[in-house]
N, C-alpha and C. Protein backbone atom coordinates (compact mmCIF):
# COMPACT_ATOMS: atom_id res chain seq x y z
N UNK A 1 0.83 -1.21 0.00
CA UNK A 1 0.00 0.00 0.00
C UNK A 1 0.87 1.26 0.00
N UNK A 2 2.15 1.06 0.87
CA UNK A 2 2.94 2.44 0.53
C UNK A 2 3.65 3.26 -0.23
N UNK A 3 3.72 1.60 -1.30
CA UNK A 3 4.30 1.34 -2.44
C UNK A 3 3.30 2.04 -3.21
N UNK A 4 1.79 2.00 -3.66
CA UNK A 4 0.86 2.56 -4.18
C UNK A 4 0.98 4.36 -4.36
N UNK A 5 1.21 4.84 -2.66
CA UNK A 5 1.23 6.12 -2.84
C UNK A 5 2.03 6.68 -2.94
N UNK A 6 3.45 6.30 -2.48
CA UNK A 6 4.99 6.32 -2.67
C UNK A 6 4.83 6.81 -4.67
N UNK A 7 4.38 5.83 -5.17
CA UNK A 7 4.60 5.85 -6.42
C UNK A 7 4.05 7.03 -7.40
N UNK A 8 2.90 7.45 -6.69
CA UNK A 8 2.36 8.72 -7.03
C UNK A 8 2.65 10.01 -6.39
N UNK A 9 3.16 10.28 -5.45
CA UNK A 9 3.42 11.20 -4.69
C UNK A 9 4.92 11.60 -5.00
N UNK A 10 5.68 10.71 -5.48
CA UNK A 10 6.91 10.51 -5.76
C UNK A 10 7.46 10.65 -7.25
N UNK A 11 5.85 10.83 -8.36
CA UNK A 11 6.58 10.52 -9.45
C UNK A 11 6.90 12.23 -9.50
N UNK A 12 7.48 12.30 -10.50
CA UNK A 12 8.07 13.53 -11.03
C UNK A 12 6.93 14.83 -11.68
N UNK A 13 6.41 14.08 -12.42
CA UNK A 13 5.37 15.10 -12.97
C UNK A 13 4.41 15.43 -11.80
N UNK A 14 3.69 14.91 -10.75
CA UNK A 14 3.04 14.55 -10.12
C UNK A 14 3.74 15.90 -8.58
N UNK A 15 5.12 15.70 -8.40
CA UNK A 15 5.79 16.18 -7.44
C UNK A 15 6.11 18.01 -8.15
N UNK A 16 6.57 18.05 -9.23
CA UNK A 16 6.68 19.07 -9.57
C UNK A 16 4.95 20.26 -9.62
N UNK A 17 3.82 19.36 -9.79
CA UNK A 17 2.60 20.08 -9.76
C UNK A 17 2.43 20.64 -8.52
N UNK A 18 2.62 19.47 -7.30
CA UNK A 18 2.60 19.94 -6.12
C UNK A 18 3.39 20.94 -5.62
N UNK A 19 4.60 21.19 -5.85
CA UNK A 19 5.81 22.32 -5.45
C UNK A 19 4.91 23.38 -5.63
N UNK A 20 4.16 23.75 -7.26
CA UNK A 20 3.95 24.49 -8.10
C UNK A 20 2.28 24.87 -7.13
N UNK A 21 1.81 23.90 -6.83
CA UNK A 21 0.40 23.96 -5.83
C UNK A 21 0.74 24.96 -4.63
N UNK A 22 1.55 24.46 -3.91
CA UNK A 22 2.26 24.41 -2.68
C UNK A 22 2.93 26.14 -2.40
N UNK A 23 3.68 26.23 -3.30
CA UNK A 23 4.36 27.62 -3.60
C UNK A 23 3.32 29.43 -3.66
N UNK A 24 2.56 28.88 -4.68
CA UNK A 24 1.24 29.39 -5.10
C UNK A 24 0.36 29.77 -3.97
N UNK A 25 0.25 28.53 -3.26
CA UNK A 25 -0.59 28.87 -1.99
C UNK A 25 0.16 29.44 -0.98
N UNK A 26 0.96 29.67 -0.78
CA UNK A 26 2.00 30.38 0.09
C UNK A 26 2.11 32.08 -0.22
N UNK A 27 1.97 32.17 -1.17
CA UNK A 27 1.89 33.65 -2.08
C UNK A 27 0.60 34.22 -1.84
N UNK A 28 -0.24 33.33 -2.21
CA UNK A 28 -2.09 33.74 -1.78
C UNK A 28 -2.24 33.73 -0.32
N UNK A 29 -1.34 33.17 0.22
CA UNK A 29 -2.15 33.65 1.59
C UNK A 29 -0.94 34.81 2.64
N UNK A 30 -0.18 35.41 1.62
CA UNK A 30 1.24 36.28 1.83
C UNK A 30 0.27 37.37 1.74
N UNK A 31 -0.71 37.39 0.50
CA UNK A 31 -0.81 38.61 0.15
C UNK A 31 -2.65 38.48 0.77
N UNK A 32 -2.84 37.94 1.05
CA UNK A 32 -4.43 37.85 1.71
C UNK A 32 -4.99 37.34 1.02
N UNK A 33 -6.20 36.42 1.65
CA UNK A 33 -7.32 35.62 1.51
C UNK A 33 -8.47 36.74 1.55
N UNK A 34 -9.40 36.54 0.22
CA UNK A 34 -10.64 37.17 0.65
C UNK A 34 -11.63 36.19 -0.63
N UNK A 35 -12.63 37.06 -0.75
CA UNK A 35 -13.93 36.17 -1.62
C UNK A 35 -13.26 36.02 -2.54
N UNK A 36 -12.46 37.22 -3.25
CA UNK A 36 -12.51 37.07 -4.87
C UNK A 36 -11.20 35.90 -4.75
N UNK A 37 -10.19 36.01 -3.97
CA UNK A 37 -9.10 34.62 -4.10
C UNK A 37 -10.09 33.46 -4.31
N UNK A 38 -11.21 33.30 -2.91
CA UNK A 38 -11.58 31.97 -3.38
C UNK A 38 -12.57 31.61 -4.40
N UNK A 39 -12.97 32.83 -5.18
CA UNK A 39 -14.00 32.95 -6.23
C UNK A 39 -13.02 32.40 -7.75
N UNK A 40 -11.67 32.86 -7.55
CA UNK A 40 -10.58 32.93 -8.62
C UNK A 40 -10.31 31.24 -8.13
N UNK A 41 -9.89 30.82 -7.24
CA UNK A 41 -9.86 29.50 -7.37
C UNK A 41 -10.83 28.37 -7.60
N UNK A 42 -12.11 28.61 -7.14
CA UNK A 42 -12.82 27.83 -7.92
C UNK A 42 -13.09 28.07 -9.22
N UNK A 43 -13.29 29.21 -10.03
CA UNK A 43 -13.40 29.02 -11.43
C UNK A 43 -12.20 28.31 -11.91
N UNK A 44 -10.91 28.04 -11.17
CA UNK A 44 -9.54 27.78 -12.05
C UNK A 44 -10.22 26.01 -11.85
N UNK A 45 -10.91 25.75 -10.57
CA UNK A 45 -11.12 24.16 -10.46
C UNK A 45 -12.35 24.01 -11.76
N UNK A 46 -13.07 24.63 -12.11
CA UNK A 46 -14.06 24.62 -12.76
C UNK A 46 -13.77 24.33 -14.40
N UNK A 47 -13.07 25.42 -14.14
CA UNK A 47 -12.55 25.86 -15.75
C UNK A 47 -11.49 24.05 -15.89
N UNK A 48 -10.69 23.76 -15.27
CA UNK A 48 -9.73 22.58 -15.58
C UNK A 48 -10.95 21.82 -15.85
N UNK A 49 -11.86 21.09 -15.15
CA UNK A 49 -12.48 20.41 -15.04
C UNK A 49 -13.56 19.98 -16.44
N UNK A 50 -13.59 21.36 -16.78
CA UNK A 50 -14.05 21.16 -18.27
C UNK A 50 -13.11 21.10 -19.16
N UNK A 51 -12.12 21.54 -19.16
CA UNK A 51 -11.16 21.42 -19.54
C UNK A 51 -10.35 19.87 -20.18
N UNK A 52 -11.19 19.28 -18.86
CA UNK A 52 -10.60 17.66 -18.52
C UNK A 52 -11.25 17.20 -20.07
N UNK A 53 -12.43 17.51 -19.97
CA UNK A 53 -13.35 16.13 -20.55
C UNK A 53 -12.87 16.84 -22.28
N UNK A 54 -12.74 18.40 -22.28
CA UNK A 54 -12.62 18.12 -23.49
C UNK A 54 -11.53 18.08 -24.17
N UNK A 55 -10.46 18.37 -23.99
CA UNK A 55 -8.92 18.00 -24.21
C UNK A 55 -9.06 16.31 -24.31
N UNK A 56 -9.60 15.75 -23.24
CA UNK A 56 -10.01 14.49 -23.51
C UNK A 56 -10.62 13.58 -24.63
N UNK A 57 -11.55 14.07 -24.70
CA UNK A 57 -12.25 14.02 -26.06
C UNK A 57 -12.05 14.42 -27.39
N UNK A 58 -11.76 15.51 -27.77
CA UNK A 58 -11.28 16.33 -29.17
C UNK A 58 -10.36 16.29 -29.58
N UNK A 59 -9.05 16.30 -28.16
CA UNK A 59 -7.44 16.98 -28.42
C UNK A 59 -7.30 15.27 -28.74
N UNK A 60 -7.16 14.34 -27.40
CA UNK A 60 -6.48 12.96 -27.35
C UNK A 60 -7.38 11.86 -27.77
N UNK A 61 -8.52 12.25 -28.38
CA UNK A 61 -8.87 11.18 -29.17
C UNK A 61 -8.98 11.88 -30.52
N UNK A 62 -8.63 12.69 -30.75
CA UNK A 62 -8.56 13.27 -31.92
C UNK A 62 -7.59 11.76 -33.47
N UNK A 63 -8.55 11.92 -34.36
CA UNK A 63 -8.07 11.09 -35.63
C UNK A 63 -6.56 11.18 -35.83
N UNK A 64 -5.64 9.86 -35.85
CA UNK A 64 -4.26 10.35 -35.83
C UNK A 64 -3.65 11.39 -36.92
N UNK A 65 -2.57 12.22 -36.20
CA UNK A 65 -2.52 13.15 -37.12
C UNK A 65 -1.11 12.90 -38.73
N UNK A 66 -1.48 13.54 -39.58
CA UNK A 66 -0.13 12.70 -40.66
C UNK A 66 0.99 13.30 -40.46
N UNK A 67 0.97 14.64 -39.37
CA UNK A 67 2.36 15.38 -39.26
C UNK A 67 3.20 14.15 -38.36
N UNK A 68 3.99 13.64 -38.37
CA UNK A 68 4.83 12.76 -37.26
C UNK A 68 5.15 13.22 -35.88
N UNK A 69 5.30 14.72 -36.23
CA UNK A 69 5.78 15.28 -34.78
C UNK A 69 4.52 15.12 -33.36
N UNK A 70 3.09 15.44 -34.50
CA UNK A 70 2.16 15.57 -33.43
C UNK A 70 1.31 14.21 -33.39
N UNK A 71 2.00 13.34 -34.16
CA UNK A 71 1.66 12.22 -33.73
C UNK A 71 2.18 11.23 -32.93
N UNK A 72 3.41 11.70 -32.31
CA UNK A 72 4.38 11.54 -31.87
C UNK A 72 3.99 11.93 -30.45
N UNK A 73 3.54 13.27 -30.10
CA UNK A 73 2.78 13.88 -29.31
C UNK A 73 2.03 13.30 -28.27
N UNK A 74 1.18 13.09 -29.33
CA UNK A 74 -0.51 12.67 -28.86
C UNK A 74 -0.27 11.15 -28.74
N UNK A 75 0.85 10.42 -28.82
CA UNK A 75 1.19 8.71 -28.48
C UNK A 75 1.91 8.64 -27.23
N UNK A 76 2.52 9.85 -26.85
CA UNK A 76 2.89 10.11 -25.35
C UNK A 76 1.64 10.21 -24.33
N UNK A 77 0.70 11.78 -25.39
CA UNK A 77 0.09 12.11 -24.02
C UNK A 77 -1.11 10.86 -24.21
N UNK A 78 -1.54 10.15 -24.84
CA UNK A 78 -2.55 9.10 -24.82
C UNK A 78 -2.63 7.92 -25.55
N UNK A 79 -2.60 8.54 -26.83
CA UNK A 79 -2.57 7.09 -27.84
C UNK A 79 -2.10 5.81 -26.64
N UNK A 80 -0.83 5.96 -26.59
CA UNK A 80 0.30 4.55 -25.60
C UNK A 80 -0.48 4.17 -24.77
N UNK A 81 -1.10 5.29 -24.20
CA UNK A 81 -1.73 5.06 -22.79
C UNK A 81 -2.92 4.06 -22.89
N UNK A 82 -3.42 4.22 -24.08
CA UNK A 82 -4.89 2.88 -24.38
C UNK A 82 -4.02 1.50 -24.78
N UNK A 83 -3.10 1.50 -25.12
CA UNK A 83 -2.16 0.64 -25.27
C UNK A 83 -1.56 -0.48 -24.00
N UNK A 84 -1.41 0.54 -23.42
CA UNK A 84 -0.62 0.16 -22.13
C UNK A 84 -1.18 1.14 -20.70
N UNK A 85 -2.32 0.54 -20.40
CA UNK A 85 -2.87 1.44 -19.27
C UNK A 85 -2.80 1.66 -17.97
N UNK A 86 -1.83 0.31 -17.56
CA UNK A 86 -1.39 0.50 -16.23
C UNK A 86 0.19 0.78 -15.99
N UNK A 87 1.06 1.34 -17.19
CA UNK A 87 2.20 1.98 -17.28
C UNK A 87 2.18 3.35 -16.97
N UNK A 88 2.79 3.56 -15.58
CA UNK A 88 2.79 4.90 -15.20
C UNK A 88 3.58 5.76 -16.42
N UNK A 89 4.77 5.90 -16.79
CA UNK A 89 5.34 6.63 -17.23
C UNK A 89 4.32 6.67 -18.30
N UNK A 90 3.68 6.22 -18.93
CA UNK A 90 2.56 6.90 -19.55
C UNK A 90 1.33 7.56 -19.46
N UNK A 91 0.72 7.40 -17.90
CA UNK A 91 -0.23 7.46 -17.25
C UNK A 91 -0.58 8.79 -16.74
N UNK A 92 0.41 9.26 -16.71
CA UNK A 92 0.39 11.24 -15.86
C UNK A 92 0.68 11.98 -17.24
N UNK A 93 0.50 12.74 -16.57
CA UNK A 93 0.17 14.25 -18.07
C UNK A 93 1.95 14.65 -17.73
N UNK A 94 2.61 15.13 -18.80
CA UNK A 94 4.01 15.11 -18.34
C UNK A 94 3.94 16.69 -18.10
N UNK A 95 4.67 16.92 -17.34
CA UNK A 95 5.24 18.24 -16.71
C UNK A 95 5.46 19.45 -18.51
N UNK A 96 5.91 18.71 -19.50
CA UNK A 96 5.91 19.84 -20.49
C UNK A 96 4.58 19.98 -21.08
N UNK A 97 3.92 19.31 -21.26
CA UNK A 97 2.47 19.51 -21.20
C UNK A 97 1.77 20.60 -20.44
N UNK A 98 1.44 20.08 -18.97
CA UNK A 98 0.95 20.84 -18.03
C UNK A 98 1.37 22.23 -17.82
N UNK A 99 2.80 22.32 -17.97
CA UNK A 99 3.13 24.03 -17.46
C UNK A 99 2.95 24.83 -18.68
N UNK A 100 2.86 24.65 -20.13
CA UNK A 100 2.69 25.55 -20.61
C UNK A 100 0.88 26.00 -21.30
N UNK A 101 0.15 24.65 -21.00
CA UNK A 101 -1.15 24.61 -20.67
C UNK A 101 -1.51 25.86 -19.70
N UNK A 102 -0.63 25.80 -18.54
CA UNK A 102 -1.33 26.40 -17.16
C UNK A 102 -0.69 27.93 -17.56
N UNK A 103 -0.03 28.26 -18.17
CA UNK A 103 1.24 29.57 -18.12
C UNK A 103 0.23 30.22 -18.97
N UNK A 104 -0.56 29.73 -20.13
CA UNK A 104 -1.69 29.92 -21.56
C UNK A 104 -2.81 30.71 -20.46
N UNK A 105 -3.30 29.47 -19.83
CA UNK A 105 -4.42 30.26 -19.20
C UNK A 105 -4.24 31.03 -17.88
N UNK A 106 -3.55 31.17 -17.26
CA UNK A 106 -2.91 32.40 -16.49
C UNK A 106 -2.78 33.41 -16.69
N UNK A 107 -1.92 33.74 -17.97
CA UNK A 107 -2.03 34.67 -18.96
C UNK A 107 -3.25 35.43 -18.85
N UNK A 108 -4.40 34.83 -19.56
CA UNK A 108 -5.66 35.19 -19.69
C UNK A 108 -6.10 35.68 -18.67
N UNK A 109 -6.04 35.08 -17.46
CA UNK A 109 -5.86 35.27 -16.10
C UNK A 109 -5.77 36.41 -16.00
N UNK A 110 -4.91 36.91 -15.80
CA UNK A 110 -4.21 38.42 -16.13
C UNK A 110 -4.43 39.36 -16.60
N UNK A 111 -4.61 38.88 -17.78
CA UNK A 111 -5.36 40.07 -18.51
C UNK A 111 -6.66 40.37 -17.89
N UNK A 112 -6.83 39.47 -17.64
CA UNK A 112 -8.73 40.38 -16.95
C UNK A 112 -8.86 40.47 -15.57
N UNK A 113 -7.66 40.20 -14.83
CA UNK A 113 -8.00 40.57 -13.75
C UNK A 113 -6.41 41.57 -12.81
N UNK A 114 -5.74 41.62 -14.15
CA UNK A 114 -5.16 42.73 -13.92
C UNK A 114 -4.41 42.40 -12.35
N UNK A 115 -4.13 41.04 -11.50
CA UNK A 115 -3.87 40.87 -10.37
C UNK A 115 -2.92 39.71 -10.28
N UNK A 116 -2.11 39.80 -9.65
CA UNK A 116 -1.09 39.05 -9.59
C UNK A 116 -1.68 37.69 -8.77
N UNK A 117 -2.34 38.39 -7.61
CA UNK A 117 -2.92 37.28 -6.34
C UNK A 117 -4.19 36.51 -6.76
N UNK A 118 -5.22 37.37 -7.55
CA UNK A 118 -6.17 36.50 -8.18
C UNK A 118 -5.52 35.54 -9.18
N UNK A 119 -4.41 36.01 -10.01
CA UNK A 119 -4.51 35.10 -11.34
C UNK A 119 -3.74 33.97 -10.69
N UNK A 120 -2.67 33.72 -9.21
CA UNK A 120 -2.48 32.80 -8.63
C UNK A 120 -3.27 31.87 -7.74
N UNK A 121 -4.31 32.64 -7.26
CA UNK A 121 -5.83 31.58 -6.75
C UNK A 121 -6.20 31.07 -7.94
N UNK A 122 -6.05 31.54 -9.21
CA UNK A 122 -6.58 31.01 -10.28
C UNK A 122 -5.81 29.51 -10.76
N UNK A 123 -4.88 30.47 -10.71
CA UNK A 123 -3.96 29.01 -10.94
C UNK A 123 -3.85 27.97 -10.23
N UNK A 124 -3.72 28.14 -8.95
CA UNK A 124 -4.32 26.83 -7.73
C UNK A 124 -5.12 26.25 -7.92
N UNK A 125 -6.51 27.12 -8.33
CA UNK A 125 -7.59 26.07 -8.53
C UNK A 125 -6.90 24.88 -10.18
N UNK A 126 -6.49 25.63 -10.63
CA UNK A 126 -6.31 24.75 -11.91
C UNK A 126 -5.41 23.61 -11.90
N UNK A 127 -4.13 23.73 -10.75
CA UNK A 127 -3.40 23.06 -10.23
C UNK A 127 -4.15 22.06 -9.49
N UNK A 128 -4.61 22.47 -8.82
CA UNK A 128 -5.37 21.62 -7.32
C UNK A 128 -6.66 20.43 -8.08
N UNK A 129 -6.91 21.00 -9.31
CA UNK A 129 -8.18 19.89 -9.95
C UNK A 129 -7.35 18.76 -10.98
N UNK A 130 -6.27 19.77 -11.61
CA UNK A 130 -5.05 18.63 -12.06
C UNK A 130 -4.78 17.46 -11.06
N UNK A 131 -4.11 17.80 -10.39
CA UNK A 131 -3.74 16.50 -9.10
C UNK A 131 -4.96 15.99 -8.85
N UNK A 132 -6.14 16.38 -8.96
CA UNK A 132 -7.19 15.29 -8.41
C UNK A 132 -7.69 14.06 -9.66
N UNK A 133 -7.20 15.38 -10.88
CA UNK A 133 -7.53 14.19 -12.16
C UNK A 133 -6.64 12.97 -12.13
N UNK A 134 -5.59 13.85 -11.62
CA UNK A 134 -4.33 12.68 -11.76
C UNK A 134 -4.79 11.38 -10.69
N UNK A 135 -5.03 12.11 -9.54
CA UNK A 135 -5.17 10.75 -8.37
C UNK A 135 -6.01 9.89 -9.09
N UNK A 136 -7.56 10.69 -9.33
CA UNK A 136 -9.00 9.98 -9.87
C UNK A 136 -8.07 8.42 -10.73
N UNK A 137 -7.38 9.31 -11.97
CA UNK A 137 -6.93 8.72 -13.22
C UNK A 137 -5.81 7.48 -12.33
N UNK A 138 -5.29 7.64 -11.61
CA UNK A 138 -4.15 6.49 -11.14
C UNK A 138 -4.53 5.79 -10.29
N UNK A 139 -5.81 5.84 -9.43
CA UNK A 139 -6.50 4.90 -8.80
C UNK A 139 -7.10 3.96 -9.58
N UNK A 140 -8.31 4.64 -10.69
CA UNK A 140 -8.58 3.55 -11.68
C UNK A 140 -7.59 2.59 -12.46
N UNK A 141 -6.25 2.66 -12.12
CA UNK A 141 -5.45 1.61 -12.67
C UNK A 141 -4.45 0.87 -12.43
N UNK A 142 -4.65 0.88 -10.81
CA UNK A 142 -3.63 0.53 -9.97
C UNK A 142 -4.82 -0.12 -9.29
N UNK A 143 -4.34 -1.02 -8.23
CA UNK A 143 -4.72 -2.34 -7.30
C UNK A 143 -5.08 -1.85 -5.97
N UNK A 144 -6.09 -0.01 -6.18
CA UNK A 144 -6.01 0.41 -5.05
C UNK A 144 -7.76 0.68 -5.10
N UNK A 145 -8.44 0.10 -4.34
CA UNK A 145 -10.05 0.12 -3.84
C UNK A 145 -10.33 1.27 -3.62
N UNK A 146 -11.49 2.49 -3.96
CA UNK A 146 -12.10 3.73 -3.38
C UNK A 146 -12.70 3.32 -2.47
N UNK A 147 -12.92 3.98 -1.65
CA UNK A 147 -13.81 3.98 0.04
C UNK A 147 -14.81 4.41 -0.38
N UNK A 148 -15.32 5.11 -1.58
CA UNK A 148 -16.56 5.29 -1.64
C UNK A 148 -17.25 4.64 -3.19
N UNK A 149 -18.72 4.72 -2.98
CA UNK A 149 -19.17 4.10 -3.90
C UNK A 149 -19.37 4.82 -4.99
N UNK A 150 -19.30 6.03 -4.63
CA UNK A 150 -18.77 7.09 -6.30
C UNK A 150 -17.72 6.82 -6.68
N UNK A 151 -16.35 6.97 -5.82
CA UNK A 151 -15.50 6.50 -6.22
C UNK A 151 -15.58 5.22 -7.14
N UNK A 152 -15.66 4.31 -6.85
CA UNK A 152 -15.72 3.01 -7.20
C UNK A 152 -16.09 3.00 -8.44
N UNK A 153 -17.53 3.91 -8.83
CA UNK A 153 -18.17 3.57 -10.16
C UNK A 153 -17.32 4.50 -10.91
N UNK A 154 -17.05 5.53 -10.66
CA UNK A 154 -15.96 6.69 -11.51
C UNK A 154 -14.91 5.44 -11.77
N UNK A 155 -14.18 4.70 -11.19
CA UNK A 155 -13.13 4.03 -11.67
C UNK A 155 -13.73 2.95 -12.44
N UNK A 156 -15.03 2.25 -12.39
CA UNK A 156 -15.59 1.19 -12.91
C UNK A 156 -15.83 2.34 -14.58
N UNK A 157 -16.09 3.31 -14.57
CA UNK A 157 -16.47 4.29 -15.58
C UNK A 157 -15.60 4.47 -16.55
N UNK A 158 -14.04 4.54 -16.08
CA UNK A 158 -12.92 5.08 -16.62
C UNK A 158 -12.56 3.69 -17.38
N UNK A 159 -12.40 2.11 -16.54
CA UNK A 159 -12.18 1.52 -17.16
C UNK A 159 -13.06 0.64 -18.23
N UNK A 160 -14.19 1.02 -18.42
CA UNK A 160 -15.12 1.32 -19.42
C UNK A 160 -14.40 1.92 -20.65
N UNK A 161 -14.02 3.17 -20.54
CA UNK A 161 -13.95 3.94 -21.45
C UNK A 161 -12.41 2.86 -22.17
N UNK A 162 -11.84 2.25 -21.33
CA UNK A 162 -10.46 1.93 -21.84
C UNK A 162 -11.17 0.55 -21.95
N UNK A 163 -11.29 -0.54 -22.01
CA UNK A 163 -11.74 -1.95 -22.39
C UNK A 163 -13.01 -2.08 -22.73
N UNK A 164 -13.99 -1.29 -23.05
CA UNK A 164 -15.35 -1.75 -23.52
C UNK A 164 -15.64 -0.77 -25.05
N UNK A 165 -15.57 0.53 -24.55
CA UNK A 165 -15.53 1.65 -25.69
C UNK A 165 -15.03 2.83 -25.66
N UNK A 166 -13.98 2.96 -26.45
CA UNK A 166 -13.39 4.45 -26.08
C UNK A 166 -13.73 5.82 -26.21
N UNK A 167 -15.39 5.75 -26.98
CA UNK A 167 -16.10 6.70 -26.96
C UNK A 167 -16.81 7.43 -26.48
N UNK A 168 -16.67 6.86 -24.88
CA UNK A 168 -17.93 7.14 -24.34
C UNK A 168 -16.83 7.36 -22.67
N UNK A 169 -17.98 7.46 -21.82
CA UNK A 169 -17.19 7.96 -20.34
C UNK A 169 -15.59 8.67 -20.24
N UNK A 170 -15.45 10.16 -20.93
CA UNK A 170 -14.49 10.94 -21.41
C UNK A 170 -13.70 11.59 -19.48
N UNK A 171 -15.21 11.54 -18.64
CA UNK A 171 -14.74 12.37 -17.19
C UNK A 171 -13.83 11.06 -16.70
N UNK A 172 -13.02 12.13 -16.31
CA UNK A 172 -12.14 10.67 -15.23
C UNK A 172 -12.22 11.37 -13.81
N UNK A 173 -12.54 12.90 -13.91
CA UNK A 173 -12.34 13.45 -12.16
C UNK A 173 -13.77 12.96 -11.85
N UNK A 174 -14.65 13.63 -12.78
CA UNK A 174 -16.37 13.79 -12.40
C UNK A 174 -17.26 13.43 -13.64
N UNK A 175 -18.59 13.03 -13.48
CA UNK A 175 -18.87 12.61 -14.60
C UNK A 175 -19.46 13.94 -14.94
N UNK A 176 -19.75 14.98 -14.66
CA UNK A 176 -20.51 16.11 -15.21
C UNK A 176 -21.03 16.18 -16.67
N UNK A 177 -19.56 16.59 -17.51
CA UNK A 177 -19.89 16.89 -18.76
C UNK A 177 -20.09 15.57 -19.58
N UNK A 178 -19.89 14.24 -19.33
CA UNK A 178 -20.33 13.27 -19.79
C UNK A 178 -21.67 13.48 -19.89
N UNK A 179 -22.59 13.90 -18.87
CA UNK A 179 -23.94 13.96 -18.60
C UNK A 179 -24.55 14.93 -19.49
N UNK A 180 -24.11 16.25 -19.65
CA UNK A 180 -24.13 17.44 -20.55
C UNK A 180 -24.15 16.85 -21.93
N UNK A 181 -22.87 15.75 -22.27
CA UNK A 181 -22.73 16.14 -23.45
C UNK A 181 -23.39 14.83 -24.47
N UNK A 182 -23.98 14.07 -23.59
CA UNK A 182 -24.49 12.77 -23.53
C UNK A 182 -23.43 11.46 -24.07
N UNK A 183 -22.10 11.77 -23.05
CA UNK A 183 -21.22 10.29 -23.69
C UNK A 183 -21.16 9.76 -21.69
N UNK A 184 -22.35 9.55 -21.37
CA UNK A 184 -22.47 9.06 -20.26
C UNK A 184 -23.48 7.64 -20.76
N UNK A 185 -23.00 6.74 -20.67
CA UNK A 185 -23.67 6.01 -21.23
C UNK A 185 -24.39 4.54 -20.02
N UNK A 186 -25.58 4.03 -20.26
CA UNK A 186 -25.00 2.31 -19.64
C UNK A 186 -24.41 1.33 -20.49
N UNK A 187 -23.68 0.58 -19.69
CA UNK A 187 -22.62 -0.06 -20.23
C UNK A 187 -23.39 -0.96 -21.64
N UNK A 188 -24.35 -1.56 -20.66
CA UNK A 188 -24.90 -2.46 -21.33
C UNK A 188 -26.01 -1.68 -23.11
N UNK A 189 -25.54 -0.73 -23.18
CA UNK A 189 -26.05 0.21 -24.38
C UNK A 189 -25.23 0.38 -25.04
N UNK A 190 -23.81 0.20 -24.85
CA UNK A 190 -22.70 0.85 -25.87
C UNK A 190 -22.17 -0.23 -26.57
N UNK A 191 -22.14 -0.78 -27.65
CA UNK A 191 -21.27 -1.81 -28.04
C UNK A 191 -19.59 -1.96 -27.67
N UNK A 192 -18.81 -3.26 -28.10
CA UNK A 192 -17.86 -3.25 -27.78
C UNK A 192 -16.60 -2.72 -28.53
N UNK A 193 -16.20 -1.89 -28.64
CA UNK A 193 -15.22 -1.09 -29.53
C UNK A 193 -13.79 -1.94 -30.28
N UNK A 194 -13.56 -2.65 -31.02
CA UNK A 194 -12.08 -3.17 -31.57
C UNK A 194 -10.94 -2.10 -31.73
N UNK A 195 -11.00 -1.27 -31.44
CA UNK A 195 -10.29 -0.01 -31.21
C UNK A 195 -10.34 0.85 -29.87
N UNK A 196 -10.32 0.39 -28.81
CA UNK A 196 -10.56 0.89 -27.71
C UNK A 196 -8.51 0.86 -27.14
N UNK A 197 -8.28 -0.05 -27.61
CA UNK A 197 -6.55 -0.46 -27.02
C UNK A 197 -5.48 -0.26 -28.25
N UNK A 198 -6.53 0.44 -29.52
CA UNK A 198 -5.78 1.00 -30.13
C UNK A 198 -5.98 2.29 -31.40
N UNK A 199 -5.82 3.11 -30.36
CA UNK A 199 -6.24 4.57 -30.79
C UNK A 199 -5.91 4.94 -32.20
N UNK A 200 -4.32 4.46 -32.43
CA UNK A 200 -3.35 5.53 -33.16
C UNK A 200 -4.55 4.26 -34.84
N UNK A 201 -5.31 3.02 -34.36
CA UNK A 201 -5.50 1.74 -35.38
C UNK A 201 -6.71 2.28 -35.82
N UNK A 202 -7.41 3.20 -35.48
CA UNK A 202 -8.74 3.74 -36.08
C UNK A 202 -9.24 4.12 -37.47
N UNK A 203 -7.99 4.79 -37.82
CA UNK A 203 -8.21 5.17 -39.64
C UNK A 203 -7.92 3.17 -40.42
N UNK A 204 -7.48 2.45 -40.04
CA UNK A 204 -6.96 1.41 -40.45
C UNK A 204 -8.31 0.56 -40.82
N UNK A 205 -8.76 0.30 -39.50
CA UNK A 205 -10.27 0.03 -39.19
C UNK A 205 -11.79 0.69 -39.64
N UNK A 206 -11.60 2.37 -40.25
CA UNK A 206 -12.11 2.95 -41.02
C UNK A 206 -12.04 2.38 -42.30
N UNK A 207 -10.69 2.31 -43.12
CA UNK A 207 -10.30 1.77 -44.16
C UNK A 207 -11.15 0.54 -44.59
């Protein structure tokens, strides 16, 4: 079991978010806590969160691409990963990914709120819903039980999406926008996908 959290708490991409969590919140509460900090951090949890399902959906299941570089890309940040789903080093969003994702919308941040301390509650929240995707995402594929029965079906959900059909159950933190966007499905409604364990094999299988 220590081995379980050791392994996540410890990996690299995973440790560098937290510094980056950790640091952030040290700054926000340097310069004061009030509504709009925690108004700026929940939209940053909000905003990731949609964020999740559709980067999920559009960006990494997106049709492989013919440039090599960004297909090259998208076999790091996912393709591999339907491949090989309980391989960590494929399993976390890598650190060059994430920081210039988060640096994009910070930015924006900024610009409209003109604040150094909001656009860093902002960024916390966006940080702070990352690490939860990540936990959500590395529980469903590791030998580790949720204590709760949401839990449980969110991970019964995720590995749905990876061994039954890869079209469908896109949330790995929450099912929200699954529900919104109707790829919330019952199992027993979705057929079984021959392309679920192999993303990059889809145009092949089109063919």
């Amino acid at each position: 079991m220590k081995k379980v959290y050791r392994d996540f708490f410890f990996h690299f991409d995973i440790t560098a978010m937290l510094i980056i969590l950790v640091a952030f919140g040290f700054y926000v509460l340097y310069q004061g806590v009030n509504a709009f900090t925690f108004l700026a951090l929940f939209l940053g949890m909000g905003l990731y969160a949609f964020l999740e399902y559709v980067t999920h959906r559009f960006l990494f299941h997106m049709k492989p691409p013919k440039n090599l570089f960004f297909l090259k890309l998208l076999k790091r940040l996912h393709y591999d990963h339907h491949v090989e789903p309980t391989n960590l080093k494929l399993l976390f969003l890598p650190v060059w990914y994430s920081l210039p994702f988060a640096v994009i919308l910070s930015s924006v941040a900024y610009l409209i709120t003109n604040s150094l301390t909001l656009t860093a509650s902002f960024v916390m929240g966006l940080t702070a819903m990352l690490l939860i995707y990540e936990w959500k995402h590395y529980v469903a594929h590791v030998s580790l039980k949720p204590r709760t029965s949401f839990g449980r079906w969110l991970k019964k959900t995720h590995l749905l999406h990876h061994y039954k059909n890869e079209n469908y159950w896109y949330g790995v933190s929450n099912p929200l926008f699954d529900i919104v966007f109707g790829t919330l499905k019952d199992e027993k409604d979705v057929p079984t996908s021959s392309t679920a364990k192999d993303l990059e094999g889809r145009d092949r299988v089109a063919q």
